[in-house]
Protein backbone atom coordinates (compact mmCIF):
# COMPACT_ATOMS: atom_id res chain seq x y z
CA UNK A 1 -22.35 -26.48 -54.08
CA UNK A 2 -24.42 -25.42 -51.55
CA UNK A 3 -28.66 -25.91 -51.99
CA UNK A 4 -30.23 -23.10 -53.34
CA UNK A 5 -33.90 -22.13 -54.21
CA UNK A 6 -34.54 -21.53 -57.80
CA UNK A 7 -38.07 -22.57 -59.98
CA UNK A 8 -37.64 -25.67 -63.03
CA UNK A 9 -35.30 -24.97 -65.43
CA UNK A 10 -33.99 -21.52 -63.90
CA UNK A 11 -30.37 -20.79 -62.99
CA UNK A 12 -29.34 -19.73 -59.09
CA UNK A 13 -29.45 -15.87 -59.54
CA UNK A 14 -25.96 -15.75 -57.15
CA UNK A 15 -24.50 -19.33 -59.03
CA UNK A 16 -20.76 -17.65 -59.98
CA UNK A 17 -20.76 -15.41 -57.13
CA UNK A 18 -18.19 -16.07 -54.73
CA UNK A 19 -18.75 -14.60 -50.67
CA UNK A 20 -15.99 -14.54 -47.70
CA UNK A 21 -18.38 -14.28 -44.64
CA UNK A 22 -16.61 -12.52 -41.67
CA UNK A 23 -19.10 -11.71 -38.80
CA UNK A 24 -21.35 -12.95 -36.08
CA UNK A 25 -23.88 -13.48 -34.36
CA UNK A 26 -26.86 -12.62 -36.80
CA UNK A 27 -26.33 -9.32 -39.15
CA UNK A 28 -23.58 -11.09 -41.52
CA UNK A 29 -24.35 -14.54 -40.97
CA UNK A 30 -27.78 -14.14 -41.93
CA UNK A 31 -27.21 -11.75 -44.99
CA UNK A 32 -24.54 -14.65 -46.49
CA UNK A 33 -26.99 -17.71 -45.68
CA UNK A 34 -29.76 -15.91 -48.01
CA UNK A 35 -27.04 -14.98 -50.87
CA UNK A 36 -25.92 -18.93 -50.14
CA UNK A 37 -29.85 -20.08 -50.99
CA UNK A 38 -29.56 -17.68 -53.72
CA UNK A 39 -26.36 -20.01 -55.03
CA UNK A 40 -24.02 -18.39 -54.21
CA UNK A 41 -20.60 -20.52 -53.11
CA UNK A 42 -20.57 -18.88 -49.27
CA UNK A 43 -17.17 -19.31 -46.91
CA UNK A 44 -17.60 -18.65 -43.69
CA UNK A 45 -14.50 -17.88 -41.35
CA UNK A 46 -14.85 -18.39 -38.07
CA UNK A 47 -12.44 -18.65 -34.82
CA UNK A 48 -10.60 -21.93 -34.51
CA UNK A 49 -12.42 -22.92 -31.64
CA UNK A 50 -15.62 -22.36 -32.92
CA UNK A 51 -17.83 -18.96 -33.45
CA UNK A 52 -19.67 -18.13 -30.26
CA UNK A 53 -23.00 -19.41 -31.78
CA UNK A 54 -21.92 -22.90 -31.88
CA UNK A 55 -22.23 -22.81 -28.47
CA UNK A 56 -25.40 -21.49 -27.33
CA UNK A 57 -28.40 -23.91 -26.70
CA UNK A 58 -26.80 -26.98 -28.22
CA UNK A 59 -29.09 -29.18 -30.32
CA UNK A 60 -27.23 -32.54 -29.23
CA UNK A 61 -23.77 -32.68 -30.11
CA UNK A 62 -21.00 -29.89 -28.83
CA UNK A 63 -20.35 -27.05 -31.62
CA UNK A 64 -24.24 -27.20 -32.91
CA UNK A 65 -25.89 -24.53 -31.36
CA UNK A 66 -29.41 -23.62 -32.24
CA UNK A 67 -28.11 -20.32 -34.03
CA UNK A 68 -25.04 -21.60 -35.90
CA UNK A 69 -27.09 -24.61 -37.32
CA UNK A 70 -29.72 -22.32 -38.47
CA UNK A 71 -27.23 -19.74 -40.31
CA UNK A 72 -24.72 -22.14 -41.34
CA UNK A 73 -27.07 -23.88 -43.89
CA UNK A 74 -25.56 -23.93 -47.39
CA UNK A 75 -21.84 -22.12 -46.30
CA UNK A 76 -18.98 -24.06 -45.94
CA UNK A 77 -17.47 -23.22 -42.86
CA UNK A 78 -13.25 -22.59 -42.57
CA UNK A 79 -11.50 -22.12 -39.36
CA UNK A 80 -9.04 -19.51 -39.23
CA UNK A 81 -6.69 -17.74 -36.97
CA UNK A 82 -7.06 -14.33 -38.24
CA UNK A 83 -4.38 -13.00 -35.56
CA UNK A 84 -1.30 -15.31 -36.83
CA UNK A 85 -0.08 -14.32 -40.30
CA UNK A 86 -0.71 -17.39 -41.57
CA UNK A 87 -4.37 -16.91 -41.10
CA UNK A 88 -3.79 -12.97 -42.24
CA UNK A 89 -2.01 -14.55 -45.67
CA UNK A 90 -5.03 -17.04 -46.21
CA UNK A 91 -7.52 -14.40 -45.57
CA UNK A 92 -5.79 -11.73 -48.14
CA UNK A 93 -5.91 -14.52 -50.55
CA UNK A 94 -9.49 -15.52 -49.84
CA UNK A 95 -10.58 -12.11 -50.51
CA UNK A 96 -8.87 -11.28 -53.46
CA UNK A 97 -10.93 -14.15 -54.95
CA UNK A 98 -14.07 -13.44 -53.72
CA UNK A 99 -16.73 -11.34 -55.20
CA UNK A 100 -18.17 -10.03 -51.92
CA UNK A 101 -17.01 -9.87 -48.58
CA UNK A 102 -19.36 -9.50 -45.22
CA UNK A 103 -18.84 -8.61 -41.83
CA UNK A 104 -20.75 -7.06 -39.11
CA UNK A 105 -17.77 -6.44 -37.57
CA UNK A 106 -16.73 -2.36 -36.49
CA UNK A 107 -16.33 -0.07 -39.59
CA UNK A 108 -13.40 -1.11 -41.25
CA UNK A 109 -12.31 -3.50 -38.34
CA UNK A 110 -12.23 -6.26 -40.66
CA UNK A 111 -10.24 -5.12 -43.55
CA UNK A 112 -7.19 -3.84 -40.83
CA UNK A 113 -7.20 -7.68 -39.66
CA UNK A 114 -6.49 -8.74 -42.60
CA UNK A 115 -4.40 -6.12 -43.47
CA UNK A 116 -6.19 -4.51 -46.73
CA UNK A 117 -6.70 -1.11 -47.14
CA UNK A 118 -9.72 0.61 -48.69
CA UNK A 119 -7.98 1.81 -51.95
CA UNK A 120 -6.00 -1.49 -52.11
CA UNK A 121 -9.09 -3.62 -52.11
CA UNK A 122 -11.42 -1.40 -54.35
CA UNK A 123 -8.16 -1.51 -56.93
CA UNK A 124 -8.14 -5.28 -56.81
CA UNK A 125 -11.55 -5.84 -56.57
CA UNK A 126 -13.61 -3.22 -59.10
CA UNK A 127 -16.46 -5.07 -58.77
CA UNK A 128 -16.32 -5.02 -54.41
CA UNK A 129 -18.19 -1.69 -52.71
CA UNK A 130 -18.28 -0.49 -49.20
């Protein structure tokens, strides 16, 4: 579970909500790292080699750049090769689950990667809006 900011005695006001975070750089990844401090259980996909933010100014070790350390706080991070169908199967299935999924990636760029069309996903998902 990932930290989260909440007063004594108060619940996480995202606790049972469940994100799929496809995007980069800072739009997507920023907008899931405050819904993660908010509770809620945050996946972030990223390329198998790494997001492009792992690599700029490095902190000390290869893969943590300043960026990715900063938005990565509270997600857990999944590598995935969206392009083989293997990674296309695991992503359907990942957002089937998930309450909310967020990209930063071209208008509806990310659901034809995966494969999922708008009326598709809005009948699986009632509770999932453009």
């Amino acid at each position: 579970m990932p930290a989260t900011h909440r007063t004594s005695g108060s619940t996480p006001l995202f606790e049972d909500v469940t994100v799929v975070e496809l995007g980069q750089y800072v739009a997507a990844p920023y907008a899931a790292e405050l819904l993660a401090h908010g509770g809620a259980d945050v996946i972030s996909i990223e390329p198998v080699d790494g997001g492009p933010t792992r690599h700029n100014s490095p902190l000390g070790s290869p893969g943590d750049g300043r960026q990715y350390v900063i938005k990565a706080r509270g997600k857990r991070a999944l590598p995935c090769s969206i392009g083989s169908r293997e990674g296309r199967e695991l992503m359907e299935r990942l957002v089937a689950e998930a309450d909310v999924l967020i990209t930063n990636l071209r208008p509806g760029a990310a659901l034809s990667l995966i494969h999922i069309s708008e009326p598709t996903r809005l009948e699986s998902k009632s509770r999932m809006t453009a």
